[in-house]
PDB file of N, CA and C in Angstrom:
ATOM      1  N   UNK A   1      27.179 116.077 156.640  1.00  0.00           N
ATOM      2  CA  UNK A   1      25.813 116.398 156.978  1.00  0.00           C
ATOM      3  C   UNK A   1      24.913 115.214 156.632  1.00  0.00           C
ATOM      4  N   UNK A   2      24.085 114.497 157.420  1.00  0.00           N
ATOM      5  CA  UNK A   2      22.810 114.265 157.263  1.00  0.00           C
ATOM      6  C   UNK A   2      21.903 114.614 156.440  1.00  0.00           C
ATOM      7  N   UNK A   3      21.246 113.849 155.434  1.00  0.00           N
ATOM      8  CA  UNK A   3      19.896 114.491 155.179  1.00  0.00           C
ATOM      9  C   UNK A   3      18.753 113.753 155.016  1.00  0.00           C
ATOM     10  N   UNK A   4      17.866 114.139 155.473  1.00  0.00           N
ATOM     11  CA  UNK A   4      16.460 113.366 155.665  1.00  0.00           C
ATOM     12  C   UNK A   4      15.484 113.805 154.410  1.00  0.00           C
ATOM     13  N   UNK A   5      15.372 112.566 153.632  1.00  0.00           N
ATOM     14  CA  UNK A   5      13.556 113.148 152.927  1.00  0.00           C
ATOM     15  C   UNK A   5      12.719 112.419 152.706  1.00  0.00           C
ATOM     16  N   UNK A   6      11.501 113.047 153.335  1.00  0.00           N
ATOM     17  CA  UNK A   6      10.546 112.053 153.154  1.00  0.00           C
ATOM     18  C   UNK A   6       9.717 112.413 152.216  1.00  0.00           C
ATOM     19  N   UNK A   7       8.989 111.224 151.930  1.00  0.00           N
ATOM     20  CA  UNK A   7       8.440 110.893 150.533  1.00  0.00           C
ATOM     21  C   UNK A   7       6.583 110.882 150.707  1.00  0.00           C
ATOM     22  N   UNK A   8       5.584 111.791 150.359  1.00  0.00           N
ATOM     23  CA  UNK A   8       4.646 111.972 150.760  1.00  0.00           C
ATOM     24  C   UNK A   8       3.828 111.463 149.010  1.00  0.00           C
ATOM     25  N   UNK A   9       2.541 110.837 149.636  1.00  0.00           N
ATOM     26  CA  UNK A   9       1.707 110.603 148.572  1.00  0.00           C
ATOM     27  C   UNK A   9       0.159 110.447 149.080  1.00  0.00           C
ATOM     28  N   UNK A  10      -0.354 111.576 148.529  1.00  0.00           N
ATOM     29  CA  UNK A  10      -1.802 112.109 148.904  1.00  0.00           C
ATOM     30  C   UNK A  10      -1.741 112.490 150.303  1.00  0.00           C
ATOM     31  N   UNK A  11      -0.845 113.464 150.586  1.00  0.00           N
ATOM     32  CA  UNK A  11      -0.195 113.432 151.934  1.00  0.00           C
ATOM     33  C   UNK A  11      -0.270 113.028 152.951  1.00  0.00           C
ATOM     34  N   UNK A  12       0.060 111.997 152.617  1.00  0.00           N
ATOM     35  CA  UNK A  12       0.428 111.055 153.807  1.00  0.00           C
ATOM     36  C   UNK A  12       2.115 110.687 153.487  1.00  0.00           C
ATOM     37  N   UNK A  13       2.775 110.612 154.429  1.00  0.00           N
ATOM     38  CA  UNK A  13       4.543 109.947 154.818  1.00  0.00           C
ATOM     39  C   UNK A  13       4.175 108.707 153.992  1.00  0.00           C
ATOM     40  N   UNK A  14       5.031 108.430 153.188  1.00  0.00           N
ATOM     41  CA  UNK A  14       4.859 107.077 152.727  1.00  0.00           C
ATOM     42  C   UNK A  14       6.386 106.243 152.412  1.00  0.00           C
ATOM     43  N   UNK A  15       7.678 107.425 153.117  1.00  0.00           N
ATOM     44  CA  UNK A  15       8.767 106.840 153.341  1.00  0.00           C
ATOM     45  C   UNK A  15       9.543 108.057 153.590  1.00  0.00           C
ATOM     46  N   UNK A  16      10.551 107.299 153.723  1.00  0.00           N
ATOM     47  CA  UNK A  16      12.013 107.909 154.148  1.00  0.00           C
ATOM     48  C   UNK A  16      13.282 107.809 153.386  1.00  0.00           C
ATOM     49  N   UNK A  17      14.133 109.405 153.118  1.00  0.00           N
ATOM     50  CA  UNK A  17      15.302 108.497 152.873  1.00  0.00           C
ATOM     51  C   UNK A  17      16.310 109.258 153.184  1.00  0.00           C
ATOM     52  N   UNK A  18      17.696 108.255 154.548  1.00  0.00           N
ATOM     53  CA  UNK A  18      18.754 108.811 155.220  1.00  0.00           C
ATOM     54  C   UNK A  18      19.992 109.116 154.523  1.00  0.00           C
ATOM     55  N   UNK A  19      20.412 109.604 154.151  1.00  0.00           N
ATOM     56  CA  UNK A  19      21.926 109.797 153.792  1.00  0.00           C
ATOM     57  C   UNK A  19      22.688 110.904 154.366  1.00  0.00           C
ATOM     58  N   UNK A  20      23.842 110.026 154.366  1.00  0.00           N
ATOM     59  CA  UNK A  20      25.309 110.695 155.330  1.00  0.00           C
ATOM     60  C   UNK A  20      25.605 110.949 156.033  1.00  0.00           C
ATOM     61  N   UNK A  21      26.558 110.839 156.896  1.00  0.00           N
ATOM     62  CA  UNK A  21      27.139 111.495 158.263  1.00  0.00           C
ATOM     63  C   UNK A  21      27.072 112.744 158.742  1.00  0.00           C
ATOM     64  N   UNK A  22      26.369 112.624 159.988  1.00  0.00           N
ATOM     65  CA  UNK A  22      26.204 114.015 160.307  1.00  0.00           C
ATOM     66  C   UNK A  22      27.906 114.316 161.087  1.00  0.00           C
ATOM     67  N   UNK A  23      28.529 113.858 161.305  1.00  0.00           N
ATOM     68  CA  UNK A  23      29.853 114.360 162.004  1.00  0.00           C
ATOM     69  C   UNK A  23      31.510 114.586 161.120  1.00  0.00           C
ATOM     70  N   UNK A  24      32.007 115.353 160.800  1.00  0.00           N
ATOM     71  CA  UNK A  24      33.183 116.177 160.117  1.00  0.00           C
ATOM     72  C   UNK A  24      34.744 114.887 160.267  1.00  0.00           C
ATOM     73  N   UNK A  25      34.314 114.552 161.912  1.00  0.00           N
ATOM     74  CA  UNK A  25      35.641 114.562 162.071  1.00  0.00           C
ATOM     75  C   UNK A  25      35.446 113.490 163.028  1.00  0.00           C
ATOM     76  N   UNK A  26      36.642 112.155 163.988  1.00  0.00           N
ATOM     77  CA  UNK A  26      36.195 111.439 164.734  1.00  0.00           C
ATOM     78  C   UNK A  26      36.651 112.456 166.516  1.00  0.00           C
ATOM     79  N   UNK A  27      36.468 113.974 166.335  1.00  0.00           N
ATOM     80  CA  UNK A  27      36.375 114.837 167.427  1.00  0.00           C
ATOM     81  C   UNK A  27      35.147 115.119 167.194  1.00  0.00           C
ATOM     82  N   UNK A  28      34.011 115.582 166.095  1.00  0.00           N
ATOM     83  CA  UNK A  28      33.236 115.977 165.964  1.00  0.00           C
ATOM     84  C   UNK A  28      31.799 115.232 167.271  1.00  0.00           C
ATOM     85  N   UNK A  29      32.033 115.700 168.256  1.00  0.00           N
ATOM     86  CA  UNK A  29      30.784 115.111 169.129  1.00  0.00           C
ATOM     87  C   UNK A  29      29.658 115.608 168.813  1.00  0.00           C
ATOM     88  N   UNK A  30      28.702 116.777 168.360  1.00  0.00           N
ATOM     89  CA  UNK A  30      27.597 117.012 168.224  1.00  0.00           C
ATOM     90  C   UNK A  30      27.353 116.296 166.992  1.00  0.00           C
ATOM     91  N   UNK A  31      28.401 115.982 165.813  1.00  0.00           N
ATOM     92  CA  UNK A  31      28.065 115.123 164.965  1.00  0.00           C
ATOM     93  C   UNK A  31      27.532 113.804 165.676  1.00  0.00           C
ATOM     94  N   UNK A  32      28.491 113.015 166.046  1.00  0.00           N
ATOM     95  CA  UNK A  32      28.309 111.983 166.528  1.00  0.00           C
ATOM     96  C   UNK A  32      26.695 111.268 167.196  1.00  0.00           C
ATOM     97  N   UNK A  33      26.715 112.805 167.864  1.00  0.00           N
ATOM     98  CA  UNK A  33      25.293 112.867 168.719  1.00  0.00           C
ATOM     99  C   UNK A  33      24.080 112.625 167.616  1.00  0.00           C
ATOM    100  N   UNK A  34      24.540 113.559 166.600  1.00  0.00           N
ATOM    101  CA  UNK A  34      22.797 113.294 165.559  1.00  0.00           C
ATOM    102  C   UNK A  34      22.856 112.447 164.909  1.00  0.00           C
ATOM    103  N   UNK A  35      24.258 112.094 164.311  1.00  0.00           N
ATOM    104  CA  UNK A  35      23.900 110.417 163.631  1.00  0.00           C
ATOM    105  C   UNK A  35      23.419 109.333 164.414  1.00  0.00           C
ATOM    106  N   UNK A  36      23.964 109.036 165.828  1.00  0.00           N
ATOM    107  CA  UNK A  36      23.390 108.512 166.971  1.00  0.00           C
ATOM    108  C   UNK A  36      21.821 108.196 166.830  1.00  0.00           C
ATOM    109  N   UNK A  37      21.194 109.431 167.494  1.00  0.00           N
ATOM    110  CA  UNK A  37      20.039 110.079 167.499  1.00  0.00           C
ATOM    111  C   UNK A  37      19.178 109.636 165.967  1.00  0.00           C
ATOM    112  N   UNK A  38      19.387 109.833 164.982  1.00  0.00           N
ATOM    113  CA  UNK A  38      18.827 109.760 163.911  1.00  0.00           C
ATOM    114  C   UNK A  38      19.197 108.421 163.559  1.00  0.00           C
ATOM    115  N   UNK A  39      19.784 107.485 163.646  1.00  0.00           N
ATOM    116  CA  UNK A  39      19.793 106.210 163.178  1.00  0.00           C
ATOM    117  C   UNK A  39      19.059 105.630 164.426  1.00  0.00           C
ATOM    118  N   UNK A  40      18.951 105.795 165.749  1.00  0.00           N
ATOM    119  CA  UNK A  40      18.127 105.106 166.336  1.00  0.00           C
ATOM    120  C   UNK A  40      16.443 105.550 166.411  1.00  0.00           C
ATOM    121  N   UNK A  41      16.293 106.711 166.345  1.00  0.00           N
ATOM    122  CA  UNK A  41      14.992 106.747 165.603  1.00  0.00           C
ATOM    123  C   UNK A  41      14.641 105.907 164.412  1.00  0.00           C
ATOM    124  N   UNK A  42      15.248 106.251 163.661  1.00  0.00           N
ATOM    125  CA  UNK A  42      15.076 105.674 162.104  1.00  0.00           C
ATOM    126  C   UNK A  42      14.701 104.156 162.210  1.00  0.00           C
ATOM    127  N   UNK A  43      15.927 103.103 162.947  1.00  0.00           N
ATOM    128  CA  UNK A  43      15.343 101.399 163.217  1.00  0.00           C
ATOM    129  C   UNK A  43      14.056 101.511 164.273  1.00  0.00           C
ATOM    130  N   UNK A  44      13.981 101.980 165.007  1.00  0.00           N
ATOM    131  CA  UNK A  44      12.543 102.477 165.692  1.00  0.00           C
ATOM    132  C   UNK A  44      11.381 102.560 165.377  1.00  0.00           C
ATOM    133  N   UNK A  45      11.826 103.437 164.001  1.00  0.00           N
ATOM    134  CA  UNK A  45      10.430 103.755 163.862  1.00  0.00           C
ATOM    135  C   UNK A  45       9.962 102.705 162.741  1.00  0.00           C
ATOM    136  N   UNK A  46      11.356 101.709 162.205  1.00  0.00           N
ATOM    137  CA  UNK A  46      11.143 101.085 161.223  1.00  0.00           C
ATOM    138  C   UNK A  46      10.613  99.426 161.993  1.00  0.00           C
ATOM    139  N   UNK A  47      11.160  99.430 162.828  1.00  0.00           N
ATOM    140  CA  UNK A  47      10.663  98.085 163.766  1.00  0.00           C
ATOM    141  C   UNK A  47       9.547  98.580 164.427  1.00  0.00           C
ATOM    142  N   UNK A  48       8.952  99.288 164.660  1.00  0.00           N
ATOM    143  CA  UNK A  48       7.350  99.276 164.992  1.00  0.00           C
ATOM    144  C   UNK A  48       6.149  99.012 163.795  1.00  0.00           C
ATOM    145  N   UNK A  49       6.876  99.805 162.643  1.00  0.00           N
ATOM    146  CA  UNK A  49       6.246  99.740 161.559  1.00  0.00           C
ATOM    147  C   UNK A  49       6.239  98.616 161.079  1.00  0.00           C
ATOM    148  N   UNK A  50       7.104  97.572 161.336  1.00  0.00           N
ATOM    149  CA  UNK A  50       6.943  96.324 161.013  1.00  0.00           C
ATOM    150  C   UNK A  50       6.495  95.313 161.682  1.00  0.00           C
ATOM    151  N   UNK A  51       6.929  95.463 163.052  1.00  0.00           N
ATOM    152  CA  UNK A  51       6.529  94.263 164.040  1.00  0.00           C
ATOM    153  C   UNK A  51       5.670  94.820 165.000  1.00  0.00           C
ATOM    154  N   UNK A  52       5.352  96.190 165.000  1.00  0.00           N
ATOM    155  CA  UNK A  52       4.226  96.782 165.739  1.00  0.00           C
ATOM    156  C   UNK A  52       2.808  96.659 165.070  1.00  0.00           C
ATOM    157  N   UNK A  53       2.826  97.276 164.290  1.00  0.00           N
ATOM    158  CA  UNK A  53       1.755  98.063 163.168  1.00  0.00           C
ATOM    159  C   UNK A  53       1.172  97.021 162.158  1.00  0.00           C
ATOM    160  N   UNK A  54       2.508  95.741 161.799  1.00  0.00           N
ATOM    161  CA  UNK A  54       2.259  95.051 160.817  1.00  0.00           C
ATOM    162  C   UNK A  54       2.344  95.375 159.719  1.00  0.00           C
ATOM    163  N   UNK A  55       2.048  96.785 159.180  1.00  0.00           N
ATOM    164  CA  UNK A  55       2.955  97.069 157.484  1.00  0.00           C
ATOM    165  C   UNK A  55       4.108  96.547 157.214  1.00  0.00           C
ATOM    166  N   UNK A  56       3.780  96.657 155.835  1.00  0.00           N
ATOM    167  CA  UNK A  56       4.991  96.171 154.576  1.00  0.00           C
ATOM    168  C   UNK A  56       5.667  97.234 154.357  1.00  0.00           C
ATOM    169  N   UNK A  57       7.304  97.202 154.334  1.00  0.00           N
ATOM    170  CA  UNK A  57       8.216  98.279 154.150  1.00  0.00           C
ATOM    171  C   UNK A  57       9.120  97.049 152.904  1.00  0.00           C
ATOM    172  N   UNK A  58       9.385  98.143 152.284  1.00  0.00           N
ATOM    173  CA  UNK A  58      10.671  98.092 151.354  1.00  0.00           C
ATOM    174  C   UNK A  58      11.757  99.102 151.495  1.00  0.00           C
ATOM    175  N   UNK A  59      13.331  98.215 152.334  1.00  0.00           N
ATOM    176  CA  UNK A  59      13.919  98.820 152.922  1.00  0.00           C
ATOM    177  C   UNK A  59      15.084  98.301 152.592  1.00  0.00           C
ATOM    178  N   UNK A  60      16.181  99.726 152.233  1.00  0.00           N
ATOM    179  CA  UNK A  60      17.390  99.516 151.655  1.00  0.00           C
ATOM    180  C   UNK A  60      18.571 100.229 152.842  1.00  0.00           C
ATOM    181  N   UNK A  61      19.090  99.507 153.218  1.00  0.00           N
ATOM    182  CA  UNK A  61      20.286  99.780 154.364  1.00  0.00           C
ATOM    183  C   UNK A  61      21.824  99.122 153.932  1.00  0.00           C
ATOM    184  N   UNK A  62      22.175 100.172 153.851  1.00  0.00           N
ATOM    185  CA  UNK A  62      24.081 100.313 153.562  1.00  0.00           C
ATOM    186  C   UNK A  62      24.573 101.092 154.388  1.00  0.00           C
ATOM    187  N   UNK A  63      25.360 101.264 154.265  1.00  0.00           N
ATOM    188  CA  UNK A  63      26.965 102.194 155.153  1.00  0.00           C
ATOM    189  C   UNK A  63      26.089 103.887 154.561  1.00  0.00           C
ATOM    190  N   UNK A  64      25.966 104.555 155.417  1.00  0.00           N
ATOM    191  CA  UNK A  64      25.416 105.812 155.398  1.00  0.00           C
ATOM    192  C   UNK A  64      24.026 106.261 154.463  1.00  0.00           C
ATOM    193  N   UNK A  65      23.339 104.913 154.511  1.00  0.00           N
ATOM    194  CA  UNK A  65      22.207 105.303 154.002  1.00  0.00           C
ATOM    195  C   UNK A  65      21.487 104.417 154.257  1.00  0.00           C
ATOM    196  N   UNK A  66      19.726 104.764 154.667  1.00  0.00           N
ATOM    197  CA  UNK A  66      18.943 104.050 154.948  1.00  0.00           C
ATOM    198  C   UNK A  66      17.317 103.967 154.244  1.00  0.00           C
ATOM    199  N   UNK A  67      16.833 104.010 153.448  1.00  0.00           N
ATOM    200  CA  UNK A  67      16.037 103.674 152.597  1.00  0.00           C
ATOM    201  C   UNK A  67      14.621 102.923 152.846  1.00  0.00           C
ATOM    202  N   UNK A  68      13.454 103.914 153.467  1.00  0.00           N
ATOM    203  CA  UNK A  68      11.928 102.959 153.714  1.00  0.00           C
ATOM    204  C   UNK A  68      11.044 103.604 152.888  1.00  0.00           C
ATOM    205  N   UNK A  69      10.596 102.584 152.211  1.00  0.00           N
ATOM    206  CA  UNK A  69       9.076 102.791 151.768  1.00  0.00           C
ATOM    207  C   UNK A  69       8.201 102.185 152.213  1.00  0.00           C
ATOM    208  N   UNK A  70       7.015 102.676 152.218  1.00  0.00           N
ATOM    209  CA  UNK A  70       5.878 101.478 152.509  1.00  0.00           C
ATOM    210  C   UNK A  70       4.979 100.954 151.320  1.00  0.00           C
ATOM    211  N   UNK A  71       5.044  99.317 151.668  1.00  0.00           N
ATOM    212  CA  UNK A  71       4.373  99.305 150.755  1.00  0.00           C
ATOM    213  C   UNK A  71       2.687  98.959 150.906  1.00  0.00           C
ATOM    214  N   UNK A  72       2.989  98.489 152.529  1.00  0.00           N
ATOM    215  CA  UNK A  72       1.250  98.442 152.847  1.00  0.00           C
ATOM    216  C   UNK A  72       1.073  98.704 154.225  1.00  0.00           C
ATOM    217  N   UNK A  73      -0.174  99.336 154.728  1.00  0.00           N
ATOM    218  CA  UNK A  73      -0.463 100.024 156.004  1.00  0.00           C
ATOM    219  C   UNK A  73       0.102 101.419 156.218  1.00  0.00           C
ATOM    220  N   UNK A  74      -0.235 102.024 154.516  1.00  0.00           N
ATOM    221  CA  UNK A  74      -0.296 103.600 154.753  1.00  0.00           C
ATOM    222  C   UNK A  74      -0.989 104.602 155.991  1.00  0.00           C
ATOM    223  N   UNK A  75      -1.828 104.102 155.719  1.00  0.00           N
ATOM    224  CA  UNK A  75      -2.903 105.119 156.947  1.00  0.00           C
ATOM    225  C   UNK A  75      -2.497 104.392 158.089  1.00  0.00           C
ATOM    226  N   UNK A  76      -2.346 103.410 158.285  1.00  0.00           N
ATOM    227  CA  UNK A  76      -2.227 103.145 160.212  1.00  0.00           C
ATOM    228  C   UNK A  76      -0.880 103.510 160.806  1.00  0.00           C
ATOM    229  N   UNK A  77       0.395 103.804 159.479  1.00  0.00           N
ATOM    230  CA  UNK A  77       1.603 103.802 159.854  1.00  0.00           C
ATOM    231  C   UNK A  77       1.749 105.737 160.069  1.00  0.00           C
ATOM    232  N   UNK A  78       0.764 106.569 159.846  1.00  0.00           N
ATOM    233  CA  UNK A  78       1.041 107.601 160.070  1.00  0.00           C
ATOM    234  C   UNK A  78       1.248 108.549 161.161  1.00  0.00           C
ATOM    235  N   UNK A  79       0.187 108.088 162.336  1.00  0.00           N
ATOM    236  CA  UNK A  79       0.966 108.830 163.647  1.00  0.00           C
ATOM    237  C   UNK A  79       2.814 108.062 163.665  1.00  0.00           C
ATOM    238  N   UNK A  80       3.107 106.835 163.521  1.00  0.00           N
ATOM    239  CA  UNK A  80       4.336 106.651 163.694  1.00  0.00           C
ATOM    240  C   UNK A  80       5.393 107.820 163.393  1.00  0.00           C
ATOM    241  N   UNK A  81       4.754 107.416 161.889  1.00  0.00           N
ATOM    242  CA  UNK A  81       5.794 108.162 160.398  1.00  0.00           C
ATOM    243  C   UNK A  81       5.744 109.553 161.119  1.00  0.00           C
ATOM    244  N   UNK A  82       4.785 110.060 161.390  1.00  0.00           N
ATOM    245  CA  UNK A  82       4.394 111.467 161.997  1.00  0.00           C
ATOM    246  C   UNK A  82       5.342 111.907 163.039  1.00  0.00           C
ATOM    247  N   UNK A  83       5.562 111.130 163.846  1.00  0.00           N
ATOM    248  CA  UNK A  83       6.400 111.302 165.462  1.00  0.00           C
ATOM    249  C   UNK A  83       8.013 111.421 164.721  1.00  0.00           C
ATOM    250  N   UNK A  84       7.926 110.362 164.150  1.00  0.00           N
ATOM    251  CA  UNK A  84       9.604 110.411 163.129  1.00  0.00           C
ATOM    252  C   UNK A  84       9.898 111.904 162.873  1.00  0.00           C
ATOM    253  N   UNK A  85       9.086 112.435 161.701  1.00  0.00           N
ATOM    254  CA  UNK A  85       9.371 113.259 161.413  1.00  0.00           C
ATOM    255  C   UNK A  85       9.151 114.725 162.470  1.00  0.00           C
ATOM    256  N   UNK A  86       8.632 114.614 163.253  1.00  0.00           N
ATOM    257  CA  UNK A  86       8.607 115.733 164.373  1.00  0.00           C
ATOM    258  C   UNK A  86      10.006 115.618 165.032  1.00  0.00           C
ATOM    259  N   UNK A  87      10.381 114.684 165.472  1.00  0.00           N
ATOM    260  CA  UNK A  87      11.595 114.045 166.559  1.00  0.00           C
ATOM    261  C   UNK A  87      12.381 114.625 165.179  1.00  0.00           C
ATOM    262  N   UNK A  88      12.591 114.161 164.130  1.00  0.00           N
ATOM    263  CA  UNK A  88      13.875 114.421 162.967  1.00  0.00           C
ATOM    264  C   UNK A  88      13.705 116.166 162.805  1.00  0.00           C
ATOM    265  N   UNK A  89      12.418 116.869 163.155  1.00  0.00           N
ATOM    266  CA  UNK A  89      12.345 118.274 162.944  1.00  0.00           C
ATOM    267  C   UNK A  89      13.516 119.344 163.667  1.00  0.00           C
ATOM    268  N   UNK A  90      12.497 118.370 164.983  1.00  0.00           N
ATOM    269  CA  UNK A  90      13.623 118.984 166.101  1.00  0.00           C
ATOM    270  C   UNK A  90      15.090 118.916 166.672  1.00  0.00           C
ATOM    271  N   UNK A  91      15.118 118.240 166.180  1.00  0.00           N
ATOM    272  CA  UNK A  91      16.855 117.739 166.002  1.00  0.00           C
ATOM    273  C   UNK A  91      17.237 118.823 164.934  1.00  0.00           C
ATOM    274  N   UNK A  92      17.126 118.771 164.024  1.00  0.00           N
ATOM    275  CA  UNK A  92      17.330 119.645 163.003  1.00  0.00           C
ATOM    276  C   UNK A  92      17.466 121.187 163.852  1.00  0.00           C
ATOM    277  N   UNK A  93      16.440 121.547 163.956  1.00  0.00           N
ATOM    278  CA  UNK A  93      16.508 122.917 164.673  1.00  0.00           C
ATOM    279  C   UNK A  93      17.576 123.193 165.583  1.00  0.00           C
ATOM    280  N   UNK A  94      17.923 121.927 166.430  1.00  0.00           N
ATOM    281  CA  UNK A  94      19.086 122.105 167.134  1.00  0.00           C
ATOM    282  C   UNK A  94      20.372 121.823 166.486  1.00  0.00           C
ATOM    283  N   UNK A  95      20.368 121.658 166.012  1.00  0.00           N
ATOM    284  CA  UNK A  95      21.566 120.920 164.939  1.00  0.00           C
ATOM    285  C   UNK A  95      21.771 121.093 163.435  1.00  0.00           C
ATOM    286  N   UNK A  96      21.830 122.564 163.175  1.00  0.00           N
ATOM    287  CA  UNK A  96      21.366 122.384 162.097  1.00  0.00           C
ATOM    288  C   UNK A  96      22.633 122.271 160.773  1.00  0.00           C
ATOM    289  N   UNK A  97      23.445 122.717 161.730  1.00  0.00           N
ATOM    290  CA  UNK A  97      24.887 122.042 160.537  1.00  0.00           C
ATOM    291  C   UNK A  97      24.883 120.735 160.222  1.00  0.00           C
ATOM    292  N   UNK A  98      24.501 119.922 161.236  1.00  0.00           N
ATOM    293  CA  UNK A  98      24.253 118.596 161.021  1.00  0.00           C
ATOM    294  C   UNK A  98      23.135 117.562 160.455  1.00  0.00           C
ATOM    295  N   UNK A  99      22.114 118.276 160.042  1.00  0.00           N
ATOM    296  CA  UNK A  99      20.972 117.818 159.876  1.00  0.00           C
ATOM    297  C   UNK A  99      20.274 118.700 159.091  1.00  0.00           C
ATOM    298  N   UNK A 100      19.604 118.047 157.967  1.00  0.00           N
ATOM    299  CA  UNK A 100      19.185 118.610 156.647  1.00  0.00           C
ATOM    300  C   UNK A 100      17.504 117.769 156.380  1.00  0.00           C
ATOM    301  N   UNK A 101      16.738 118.582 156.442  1.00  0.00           N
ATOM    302  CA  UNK A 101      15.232 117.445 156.052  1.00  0.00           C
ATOM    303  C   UNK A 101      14.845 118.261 154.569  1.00  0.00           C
ATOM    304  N   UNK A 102      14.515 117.647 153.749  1.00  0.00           N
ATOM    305  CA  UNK A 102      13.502 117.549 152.654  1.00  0.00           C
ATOM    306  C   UNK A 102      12.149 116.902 152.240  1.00  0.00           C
ATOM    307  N   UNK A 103      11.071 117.463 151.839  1.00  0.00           N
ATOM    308  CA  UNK A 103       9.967 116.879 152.113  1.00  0.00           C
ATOM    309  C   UNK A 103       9.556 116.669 150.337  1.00  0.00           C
ATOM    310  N   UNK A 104       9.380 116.055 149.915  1.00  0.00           N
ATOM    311  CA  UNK A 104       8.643 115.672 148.387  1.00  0.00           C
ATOM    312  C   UNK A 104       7.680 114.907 148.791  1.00  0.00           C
ATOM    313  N   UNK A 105       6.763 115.705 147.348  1.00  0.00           N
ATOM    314  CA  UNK A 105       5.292 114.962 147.145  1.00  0.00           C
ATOM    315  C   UNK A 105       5.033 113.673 146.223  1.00  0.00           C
TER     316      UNK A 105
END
């Protein structure tokens, strides 16, 4: 399973953090599909935030985990951060063996 949590301060999104495979098995296709899906959102939304938007991220990427904070352009990065987490909602809803969100303040 996947799990998503994002990291809110004075609520506003002020990061993300990915861990694990959403797929069981290398038959598992709906796995396949949301790790897919959720890692290409995830560089998406992290390359706009950087080369779109111009914020500062502090960002940790390994083998099944992906790691953003921001460290500057809170407020302008929030419709982004916002769409992320709607797109990661709904996935979830469809997928929900595969996909896990947590929200902390």
């Amino acid at each position: 399973m996947t799990t998503v949590r994002f990291y809110k301060s004075d609520n506003a999104i002020c990061g993300f953090n990915i861990i694990g495979h959403s797929s069981e098995s290398c038959s598992d296709f709906n796995g396949k599909l949301v790790c897919a899906a959720v890692s290409s959102a995830a560089y998406m939304t992290v390359n706009t935030l950087t080369e779109v938007i111009g914020a500062k991220v502090s960002a940790k990427i390994s083998e099944a985990q992906m790691k953003v904070l921001l460290i500057s352009g809170i407020e302008k990065s929030q419709p982004i951060l916002k769409g992320f987490r709607i797109h990661i909602e709904q996935l979830s809803q469809q997928y929900e063996s595969n996909l896990k969100i947590i929200s902390e303040v």
